[in-house]
N, C-alpha and C. Protein backbone atom coordinates (compact mmCIF):
# COMPACT_ATOMS: atom_id res chain seq x y z
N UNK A 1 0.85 -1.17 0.00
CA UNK A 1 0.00 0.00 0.00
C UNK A 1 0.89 1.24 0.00
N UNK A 2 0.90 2.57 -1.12
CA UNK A 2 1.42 3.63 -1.03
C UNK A 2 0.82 4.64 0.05
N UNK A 3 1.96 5.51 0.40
CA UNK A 3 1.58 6.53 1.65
C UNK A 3 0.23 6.89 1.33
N UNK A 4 -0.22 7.36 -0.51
CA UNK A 4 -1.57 8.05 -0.44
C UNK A 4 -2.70 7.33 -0.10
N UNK A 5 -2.48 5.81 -0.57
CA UNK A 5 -3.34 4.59 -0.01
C UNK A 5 -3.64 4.48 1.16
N UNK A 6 -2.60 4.45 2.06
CA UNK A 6 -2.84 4.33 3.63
C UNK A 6 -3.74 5.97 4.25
N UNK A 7 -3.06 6.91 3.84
CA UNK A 7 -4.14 8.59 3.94
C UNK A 7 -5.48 8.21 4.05
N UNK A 8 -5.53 7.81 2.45
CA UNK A 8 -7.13 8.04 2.28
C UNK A 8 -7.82 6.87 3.37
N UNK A 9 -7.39 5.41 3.64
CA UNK A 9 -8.03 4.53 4.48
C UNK A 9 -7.73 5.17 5.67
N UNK A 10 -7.33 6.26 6.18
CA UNK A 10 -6.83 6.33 7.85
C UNK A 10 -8.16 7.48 7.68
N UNK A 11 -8.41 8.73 6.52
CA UNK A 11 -9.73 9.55 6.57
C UNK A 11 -10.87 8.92 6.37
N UNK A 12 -11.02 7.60 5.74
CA UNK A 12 -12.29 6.71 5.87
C UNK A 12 -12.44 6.61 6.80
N UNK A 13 -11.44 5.99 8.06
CA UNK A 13 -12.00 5.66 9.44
C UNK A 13 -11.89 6.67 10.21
N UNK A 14 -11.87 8.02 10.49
CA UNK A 14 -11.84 9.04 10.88
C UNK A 14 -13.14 9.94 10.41
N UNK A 15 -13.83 9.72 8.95
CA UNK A 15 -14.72 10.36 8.56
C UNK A 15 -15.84 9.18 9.57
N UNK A 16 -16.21 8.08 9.35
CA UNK A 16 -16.78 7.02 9.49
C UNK A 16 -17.11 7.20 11.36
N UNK A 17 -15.86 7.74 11.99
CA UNK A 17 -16.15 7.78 13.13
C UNK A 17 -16.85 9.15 13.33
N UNK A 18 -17.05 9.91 12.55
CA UNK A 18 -17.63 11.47 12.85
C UNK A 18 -16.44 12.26 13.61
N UNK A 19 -14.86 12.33 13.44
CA UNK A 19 -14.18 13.31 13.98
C UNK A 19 -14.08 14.17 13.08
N UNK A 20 -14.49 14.15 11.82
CA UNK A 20 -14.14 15.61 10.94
C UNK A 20 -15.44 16.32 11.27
N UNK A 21 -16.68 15.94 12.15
CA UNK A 21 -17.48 16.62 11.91
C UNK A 21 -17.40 17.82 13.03
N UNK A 22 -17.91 19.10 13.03
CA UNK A 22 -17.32 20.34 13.23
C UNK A 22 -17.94 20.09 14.32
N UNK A 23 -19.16 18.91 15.34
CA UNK A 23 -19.37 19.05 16.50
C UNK A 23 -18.35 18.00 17.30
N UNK A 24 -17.66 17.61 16.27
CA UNK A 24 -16.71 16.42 16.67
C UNK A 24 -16.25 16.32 18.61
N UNK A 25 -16.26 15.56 19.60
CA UNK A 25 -15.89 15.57 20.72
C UNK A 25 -14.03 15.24 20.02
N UNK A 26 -13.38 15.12 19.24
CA UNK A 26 -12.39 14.66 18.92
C UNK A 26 -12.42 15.74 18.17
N UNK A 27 -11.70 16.96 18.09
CA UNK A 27 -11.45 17.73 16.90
C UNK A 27 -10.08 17.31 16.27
N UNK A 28 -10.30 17.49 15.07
CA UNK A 28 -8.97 16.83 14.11
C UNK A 28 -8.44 18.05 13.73
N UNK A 29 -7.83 19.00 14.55
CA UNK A 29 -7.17 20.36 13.98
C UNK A 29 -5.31 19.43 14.33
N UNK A 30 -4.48 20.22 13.56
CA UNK A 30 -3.44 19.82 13.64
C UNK A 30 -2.57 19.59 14.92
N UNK A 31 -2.74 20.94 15.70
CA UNK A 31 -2.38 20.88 17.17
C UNK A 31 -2.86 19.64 17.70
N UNK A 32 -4.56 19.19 17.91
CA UNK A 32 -4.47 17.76 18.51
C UNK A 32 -4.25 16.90 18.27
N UNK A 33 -3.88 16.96 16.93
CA UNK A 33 -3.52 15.76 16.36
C UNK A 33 -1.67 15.77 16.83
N UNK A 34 -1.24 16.55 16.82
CA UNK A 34 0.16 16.91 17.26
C UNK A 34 0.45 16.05 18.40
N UNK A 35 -0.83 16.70 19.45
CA UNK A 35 -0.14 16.05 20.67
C UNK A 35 -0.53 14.63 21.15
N UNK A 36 -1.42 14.14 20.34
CA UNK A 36 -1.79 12.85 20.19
C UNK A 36 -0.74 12.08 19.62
N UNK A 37 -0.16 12.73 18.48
CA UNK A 37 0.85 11.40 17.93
C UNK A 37 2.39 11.47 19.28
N UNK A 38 1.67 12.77 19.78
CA UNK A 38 3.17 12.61 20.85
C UNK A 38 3.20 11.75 21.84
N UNK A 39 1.83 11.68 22.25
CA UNK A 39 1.53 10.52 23.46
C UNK A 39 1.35 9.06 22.75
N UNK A 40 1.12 9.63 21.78
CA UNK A 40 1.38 7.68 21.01
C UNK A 40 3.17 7.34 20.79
N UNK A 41 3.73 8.24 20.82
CA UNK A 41 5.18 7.81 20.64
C UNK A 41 5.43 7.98 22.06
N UNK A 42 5.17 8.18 22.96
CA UNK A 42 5.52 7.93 24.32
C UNK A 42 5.02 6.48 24.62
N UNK A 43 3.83 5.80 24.26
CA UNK A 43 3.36 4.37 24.16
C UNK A 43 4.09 3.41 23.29
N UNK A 44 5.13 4.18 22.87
CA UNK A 44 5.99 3.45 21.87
C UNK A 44 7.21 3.26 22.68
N UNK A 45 7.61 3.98 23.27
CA UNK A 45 8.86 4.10 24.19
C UNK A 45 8.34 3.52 25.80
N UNK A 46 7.38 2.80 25.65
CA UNK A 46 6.54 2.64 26.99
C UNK A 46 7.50 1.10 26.99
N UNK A 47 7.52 0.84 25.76
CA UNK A 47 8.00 -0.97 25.41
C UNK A 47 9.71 -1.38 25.63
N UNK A 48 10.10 -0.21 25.63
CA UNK A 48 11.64 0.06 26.08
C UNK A 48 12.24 0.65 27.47
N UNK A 49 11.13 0.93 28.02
CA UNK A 49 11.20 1.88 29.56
C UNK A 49 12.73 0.81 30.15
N UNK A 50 12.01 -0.49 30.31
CA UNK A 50 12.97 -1.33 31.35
C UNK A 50 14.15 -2.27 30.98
N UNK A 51 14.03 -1.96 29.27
CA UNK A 51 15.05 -3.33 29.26
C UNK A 51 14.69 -3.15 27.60
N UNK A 52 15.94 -3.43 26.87
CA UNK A 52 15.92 -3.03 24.96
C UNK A 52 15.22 -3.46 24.34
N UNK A 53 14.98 -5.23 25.16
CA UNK A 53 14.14 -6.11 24.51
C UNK A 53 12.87 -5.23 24.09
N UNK A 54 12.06 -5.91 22.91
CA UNK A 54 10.73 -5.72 23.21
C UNK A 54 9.99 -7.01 23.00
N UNK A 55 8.91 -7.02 24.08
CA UNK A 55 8.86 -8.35 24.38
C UNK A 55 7.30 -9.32 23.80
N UNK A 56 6.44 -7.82 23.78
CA UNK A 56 5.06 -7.75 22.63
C UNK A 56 5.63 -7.55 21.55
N UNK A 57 5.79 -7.94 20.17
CA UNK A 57 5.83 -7.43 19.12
C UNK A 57 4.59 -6.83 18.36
N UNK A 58 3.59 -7.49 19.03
CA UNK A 58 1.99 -7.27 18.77
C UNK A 58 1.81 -6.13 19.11
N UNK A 59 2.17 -5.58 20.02
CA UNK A 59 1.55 -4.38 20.99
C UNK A 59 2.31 -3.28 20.45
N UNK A 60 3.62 -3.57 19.92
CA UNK A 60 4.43 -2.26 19.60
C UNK A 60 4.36 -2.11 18.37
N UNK A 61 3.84 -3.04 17.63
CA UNK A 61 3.13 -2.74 16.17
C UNK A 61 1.86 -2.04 16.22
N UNK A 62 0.87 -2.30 17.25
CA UNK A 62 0.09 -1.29 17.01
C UNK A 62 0.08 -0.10 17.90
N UNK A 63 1.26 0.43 18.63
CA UNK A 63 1.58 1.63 19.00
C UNK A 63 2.43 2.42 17.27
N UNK A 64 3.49 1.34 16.93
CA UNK A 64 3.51 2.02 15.82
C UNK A 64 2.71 2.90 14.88
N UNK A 65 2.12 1.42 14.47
CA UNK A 65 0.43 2.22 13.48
C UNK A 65 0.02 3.54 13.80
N UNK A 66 -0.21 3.13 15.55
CA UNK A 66 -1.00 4.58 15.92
C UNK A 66 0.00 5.81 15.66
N UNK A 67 1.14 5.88 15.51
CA UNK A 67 1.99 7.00 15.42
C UNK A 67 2.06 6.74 14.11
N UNK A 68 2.06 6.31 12.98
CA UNK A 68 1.33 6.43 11.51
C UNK A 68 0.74 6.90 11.19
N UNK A 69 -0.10 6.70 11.61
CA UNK A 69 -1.40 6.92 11.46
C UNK A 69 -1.96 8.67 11.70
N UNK A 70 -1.64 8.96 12.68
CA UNK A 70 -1.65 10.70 13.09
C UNK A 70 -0.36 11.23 12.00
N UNK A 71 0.61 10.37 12.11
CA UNK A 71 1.51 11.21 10.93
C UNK A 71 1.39 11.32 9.85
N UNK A 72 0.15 10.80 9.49
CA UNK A 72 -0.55 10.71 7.75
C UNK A 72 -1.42 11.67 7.97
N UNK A 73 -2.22 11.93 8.69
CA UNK A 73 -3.23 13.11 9.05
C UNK A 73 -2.50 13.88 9.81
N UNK A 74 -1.91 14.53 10.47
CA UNK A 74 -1.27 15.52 10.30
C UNK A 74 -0.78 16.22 8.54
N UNK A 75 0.59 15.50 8.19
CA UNK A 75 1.02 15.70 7.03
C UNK A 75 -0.37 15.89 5.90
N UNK A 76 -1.35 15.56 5.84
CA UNK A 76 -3.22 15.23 4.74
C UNK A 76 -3.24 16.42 5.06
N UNK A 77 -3.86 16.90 6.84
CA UNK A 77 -4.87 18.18 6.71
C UNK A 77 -3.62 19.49 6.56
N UNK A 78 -2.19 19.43 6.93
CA UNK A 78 -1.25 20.61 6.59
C UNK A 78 -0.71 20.59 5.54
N UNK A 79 -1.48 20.09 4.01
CA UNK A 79 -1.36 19.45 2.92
C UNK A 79 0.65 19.69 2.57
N UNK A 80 1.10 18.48 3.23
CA UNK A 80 2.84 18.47 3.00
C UNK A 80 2.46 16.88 2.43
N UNK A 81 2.88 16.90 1.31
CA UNK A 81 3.45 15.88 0.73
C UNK A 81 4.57 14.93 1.33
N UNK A 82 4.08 13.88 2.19
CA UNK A 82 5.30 12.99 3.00
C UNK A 82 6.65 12.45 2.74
N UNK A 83 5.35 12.11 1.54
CA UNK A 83 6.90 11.26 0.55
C UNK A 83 7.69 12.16 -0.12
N UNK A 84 7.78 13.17 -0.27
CA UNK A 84 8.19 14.31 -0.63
C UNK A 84 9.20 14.72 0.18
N UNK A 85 8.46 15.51 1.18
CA UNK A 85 9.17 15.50 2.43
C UNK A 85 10.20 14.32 3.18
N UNK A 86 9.90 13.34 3.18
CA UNK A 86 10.82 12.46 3.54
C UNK A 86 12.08 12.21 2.63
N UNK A 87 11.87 12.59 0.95
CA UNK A 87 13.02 11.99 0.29
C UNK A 87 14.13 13.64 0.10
N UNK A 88 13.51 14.75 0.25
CA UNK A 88 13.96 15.72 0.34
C UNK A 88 14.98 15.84 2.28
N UNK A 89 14.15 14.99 2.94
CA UNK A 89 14.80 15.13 4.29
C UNK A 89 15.86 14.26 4.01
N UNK A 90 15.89 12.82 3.82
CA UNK A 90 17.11 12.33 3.22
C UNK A 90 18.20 12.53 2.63
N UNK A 91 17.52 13.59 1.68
CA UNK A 91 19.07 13.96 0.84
C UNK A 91 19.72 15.24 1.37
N UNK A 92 18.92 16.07 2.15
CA UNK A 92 19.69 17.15 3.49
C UNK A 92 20.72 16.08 4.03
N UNK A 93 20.13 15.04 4.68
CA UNK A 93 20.75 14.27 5.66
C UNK A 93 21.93 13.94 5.10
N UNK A 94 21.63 13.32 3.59
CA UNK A 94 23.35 12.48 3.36
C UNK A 94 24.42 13.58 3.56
N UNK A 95 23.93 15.12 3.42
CA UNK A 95 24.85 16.20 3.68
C UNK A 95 25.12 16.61 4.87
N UNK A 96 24.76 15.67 6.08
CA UNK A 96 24.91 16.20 7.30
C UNK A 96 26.36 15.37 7.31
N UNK A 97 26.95 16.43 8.57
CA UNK A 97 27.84 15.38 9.69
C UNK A 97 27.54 15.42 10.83
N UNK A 98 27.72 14.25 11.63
CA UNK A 98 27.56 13.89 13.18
C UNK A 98 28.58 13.12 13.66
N UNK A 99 29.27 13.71 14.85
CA UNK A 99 29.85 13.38 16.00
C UNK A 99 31.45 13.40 15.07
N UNK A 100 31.68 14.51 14.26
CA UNK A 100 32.88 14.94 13.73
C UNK A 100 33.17 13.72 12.65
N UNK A 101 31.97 13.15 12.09
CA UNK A 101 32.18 12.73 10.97
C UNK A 101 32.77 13.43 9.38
N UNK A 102 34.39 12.95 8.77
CA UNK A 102 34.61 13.33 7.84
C UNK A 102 34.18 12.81 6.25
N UNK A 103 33.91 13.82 5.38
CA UNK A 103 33.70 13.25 4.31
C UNK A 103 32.67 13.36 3.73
């Protein structure tokens, strides 16, 4: 499935649940969606607190998702092109150095 594939199925189940609707108890503005994917990546780091292992693979796959998932809607409603953005962040990167890397 391409990034735009997974978008549009993550706004099916988001339309389907009534959060785009403007009486929504869940408003889907970017800010909450912000701090939602932040507490889902804290449920991601929940699996590493005590020890590297991770010991659900089940459970940290769908903490993953959930931090996907807001990062596809985020990136949808602040219309940024991901894949875009990601291959443009990449090629900044090959121009970085870290920790006095030469070359």
């Amino acid at each position: 499935m391409t990034i735009p594939e997974l978008t549009e199925a993550m706004h099916a189940f988001v339309q389907a649940k009534g959060w785009y609707n403007p009486d929504s108890r869940r408003p889907q503005t970017p800010r909450n969606l912000a701090i939602s994917l932040t507490l889902e990546a804290a449920e991601v780091l929940e699996h590493f607190q005590w020890n590297d292992d991770h010991t659900n693979p089940s459970a940290l796959a769908d903490e993953l998702a959930d931090v996907t998932l807001y990062l596809l809607q985020i990136a949808s409603i602040c219309q940024i092109d991901l894949e875009q953005a990601v291959l443009k962040k990449l090629e900044r990167n090959y121009q970085r150095k870290w920790d006095g890397e030469v070359g």
